[in-house]
C-alpha atoms as a PDB file:
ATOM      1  CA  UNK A   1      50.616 158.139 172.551  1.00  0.00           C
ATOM      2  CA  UNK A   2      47.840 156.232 169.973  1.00  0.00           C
ATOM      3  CA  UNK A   3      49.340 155.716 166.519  1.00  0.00           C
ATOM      4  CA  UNK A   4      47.698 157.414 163.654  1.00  0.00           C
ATOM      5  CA  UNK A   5      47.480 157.053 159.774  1.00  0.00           C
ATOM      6  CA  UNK A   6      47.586 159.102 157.236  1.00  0.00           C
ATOM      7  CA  UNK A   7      45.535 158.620 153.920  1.00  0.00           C
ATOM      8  CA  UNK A   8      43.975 160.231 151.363  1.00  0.00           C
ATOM      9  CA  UNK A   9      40.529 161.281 151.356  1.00  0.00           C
ATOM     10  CA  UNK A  10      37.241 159.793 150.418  1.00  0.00           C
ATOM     11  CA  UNK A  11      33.940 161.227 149.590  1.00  0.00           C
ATOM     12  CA  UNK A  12      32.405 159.684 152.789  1.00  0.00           C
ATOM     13  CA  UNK A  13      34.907 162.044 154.722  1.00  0.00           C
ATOM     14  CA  UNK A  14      34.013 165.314 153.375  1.00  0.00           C
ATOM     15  CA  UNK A  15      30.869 166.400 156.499  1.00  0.00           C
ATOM     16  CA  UNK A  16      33.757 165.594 158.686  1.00  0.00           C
ATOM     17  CA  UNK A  17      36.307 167.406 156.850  1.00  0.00           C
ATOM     18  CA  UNK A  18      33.722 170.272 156.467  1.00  0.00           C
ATOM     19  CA  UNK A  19      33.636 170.301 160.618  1.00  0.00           C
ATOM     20  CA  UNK A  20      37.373 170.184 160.791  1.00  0.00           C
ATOM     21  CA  UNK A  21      37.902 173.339 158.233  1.00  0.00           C
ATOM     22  CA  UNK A  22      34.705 174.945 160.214  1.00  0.00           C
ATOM     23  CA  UNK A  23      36.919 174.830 163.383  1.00  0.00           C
ATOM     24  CA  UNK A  24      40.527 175.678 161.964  1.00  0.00           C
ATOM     25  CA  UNK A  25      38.621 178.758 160.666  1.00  0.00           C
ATOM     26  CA  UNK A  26      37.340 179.542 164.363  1.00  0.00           C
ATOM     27  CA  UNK A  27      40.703 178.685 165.552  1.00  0.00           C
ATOM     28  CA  UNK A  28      42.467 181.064 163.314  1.00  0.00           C
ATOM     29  CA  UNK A  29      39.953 184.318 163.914  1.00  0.00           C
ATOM     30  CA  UNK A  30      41.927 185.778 167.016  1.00  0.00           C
ATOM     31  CA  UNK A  31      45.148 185.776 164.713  1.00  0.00           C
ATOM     32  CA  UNK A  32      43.052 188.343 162.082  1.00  0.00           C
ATOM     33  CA  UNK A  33      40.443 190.315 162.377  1.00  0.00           C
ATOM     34  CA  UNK A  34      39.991 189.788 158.790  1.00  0.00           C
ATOM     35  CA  UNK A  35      38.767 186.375 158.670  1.00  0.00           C
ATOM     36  CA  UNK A  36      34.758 186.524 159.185  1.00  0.00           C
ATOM     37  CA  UNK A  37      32.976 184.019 161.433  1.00  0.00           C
ATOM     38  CA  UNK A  38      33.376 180.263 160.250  1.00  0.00           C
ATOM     39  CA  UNK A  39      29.452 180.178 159.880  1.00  0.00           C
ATOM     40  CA  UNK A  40      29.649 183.220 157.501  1.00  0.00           C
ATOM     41  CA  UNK A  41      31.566 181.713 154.521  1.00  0.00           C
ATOM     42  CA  UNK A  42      32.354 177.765 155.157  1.00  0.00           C
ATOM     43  CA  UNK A  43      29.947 176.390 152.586  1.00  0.00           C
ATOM     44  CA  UNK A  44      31.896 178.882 149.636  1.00  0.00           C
ATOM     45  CA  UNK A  45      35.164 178.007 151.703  1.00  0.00           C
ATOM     46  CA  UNK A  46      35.301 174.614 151.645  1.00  0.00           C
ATOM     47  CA  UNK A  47      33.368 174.540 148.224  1.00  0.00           C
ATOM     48  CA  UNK A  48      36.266 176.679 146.849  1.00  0.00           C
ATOM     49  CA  UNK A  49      38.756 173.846 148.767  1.00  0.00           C
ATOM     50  CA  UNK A  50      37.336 170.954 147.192  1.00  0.00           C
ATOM     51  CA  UNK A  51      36.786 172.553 143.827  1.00  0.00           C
ATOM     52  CA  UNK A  52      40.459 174.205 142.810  1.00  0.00           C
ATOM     53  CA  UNK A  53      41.896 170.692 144.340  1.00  0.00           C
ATOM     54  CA  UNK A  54      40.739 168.465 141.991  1.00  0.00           C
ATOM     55  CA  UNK A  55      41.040 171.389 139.125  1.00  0.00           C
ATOM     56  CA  UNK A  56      44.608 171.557 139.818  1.00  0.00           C
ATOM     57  CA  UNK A  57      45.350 167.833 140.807  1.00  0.00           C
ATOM     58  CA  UNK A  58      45.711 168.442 144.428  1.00  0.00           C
ATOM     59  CA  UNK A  59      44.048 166.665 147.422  1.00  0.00           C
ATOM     60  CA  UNK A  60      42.690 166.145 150.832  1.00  0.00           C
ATOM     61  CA  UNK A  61      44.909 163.674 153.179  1.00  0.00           C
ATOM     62  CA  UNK A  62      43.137 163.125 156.572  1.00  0.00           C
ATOM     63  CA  UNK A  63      44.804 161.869 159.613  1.00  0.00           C
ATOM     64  CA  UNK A  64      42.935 159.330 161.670  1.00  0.00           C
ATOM     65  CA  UNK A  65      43.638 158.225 165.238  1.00  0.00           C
ATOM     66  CA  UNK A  66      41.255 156.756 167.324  1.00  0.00           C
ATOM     67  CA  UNK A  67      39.004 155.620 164.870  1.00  0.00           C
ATOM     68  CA  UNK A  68      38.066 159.421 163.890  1.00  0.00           C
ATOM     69  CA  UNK A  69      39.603 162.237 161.862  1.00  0.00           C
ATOM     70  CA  UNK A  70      41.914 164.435 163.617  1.00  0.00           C
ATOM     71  CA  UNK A  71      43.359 166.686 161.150  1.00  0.00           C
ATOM     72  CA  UNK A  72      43.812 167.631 157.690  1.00  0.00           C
ATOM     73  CA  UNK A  73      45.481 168.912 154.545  1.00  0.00           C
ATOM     74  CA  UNK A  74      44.138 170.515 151.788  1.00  0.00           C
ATOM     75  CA  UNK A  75      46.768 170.635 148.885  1.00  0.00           C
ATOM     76  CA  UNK A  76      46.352 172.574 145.506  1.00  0.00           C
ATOM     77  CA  UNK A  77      48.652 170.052 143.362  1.00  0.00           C
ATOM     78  CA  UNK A  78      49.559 172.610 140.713  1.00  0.00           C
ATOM     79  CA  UNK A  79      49.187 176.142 140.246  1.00  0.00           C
ATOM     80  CA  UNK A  80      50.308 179.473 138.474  1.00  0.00           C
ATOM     81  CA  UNK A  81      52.373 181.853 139.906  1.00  0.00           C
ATOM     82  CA  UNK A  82      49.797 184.913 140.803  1.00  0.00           C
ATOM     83  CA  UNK A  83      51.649 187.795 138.751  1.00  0.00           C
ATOM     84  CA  UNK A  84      53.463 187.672 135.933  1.00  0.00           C
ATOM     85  CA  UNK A  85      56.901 188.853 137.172  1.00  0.00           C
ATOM     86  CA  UNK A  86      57.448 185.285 138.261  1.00  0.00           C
ATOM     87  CA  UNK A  87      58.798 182.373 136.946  1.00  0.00           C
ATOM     88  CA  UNK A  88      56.147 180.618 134.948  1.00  0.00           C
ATOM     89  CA  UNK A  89      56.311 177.287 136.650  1.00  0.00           C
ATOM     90  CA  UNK A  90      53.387 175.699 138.379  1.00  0.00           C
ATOM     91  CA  UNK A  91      54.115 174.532 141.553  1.00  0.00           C
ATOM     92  CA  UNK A  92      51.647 173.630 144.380  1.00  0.00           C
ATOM     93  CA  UNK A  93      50.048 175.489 147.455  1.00  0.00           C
ATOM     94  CA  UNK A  94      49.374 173.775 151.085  1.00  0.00           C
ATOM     95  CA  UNK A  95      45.744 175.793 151.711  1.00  0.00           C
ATOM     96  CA  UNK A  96      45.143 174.257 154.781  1.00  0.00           C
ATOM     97  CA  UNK A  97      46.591 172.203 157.775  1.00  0.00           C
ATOM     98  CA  UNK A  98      44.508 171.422 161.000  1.00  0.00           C
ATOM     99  CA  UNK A  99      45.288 169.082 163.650  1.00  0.00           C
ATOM    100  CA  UNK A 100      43.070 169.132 166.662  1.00  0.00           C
ATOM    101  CA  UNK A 101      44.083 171.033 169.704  1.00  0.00           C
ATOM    102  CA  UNK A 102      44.336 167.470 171.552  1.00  0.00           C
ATOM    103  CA  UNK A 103      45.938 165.747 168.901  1.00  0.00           C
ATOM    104  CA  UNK A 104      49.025 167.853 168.576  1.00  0.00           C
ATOM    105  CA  UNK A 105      52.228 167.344 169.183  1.00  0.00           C
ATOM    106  CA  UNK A 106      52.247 163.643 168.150  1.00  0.00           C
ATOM    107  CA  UNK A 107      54.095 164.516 165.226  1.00  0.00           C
ATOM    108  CA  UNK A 108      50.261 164.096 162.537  1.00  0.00           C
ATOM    109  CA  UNK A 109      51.427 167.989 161.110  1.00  0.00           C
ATOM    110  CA  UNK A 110      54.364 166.715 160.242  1.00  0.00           C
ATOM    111  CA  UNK A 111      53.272 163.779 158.948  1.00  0.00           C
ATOM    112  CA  UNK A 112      50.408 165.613 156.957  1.00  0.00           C
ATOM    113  CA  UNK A 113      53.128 167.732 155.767  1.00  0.00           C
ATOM    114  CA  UNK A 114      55.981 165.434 154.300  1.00  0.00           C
ATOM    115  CA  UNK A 115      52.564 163.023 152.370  1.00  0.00           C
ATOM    116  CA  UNK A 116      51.827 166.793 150.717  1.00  0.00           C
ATOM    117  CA  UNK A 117      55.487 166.900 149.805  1.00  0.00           C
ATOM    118  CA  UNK A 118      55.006 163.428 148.465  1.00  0.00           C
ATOM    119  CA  UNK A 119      52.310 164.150 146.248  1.00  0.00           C
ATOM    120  CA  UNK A 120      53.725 167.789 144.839  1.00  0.00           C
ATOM    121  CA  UNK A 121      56.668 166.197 143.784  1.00  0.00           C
ATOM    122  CA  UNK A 122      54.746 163.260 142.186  1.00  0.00           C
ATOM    123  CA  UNK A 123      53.441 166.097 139.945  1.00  0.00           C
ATOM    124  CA  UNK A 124      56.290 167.883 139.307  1.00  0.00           C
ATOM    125  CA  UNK A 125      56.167 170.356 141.419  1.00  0.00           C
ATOM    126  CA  UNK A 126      60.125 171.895 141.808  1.00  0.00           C
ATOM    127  CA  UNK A 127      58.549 173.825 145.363  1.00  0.00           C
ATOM    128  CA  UNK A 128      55.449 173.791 147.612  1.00  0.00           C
ATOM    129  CA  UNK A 129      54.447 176.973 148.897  1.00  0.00           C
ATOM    130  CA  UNK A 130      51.948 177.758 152.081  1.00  0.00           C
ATOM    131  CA  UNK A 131      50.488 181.463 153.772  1.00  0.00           C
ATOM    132  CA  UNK A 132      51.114 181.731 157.330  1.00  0.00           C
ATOM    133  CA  UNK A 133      48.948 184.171 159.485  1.00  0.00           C
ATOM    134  CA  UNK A 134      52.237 186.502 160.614  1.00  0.00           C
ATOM    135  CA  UNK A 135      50.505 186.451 164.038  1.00  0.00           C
ATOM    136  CA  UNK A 136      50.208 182.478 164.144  1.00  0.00           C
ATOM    137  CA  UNK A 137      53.814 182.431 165.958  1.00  0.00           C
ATOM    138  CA  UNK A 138      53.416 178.579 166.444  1.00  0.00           C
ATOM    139  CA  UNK A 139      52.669 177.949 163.165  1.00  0.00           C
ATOM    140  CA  UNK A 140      55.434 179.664 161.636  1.00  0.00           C
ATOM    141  CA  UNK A 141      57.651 177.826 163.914  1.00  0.00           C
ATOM    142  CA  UNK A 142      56.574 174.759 163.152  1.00  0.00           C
ATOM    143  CA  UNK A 143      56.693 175.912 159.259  1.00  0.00           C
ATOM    144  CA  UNK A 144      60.284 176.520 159.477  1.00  0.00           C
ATOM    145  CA  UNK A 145      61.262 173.309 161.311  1.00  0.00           C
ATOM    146  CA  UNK A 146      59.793 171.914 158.068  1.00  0.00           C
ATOM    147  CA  UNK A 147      62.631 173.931 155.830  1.00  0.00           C
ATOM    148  CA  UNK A 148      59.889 176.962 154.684  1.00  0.00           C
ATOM    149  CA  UNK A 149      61.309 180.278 154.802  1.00  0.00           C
ATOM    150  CA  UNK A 150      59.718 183.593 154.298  1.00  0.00           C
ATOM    151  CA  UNK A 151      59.492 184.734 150.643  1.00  0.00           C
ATOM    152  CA  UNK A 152      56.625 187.547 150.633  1.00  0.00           C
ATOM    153  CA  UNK A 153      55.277 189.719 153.266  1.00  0.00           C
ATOM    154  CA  UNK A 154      52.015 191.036 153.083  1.00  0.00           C
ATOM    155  CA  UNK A 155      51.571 194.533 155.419  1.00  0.00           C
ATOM    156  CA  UNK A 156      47.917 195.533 155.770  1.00  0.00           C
ATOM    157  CA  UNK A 157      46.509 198.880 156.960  1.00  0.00           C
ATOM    158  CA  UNK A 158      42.797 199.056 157.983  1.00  0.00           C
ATOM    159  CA  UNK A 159      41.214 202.560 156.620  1.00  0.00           C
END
């Protein structure tokens, strides 16, 4: 098993980063028919990624191995609650994980995941909150290993 690190961001990362968000999205598509093909929306995607996390002091932490980028986390450092029946507080949002396929289970999610931690509660964040794709079994799984629990569930019906 090759070590890895796991470090914030830099500018000269971001056409790899693009790549690696490009193929999560890919990845994802069999868990919702929702999502549209990654070539149909990654420039506004990962536009919208880069954009809200420096509006809302959040970042990018890459994990390298191998002298490449395997994976990723996108973190929104603080935002509103969406509706106002909640408690006011700003807390922050994971948007995105991705470790590649051959990459996993080497513990880099986790490790992605506690430096996100890290950085919310550097910002005062009291709770980090993430969406799940109900179908993404593994995900969830590893979600709740972390300590996440469900809070919301979103039912769709297609007309």
């Amino acid at each position: 098993m090759n070590p890895f690190e796991i470090r914030a961001y830099r500018k000269d990362d971001l056409p790899f980063l693009k790549d690696l968000v490009y193929q999560m999205h890919e990845r994802l598509r069999p868990f919702d028919t929702y999502l549209p093909p990654a070539n149909h929306i990654i420039d506004d995607y990962f536009g919208y990624l880069i954009d809200t996390s420096i509006a809302t002091s959040g970042t990018f932490f890459v994990a390298e191995a191998d002298d490449r980028i395997v994976g990723y986390l996108c973190l929104f450092g603080l935002v509103s609650p969406p509706e106002p029946d909640q408690y006011p507080d700003k807390y922050s949002a994971v948007a995105d994980i991705y470790v590649l396929t051959e990459y996993e289970d080497r513990g880099i999610g986790t490790a992605l995941m506690l430096r996100a931690e890290d950085h919310a509660r550097a910002n005062g964040a009291k709770k980090i909150e993430l969406n799940v794709l109900a179908e993404n079994r593994d995900a969830v799984e590893f979600y709740r290993r972390l300590g996440y629990r469900e809070r919301i569930k979103v039912l769709t019906k297609a007309l």
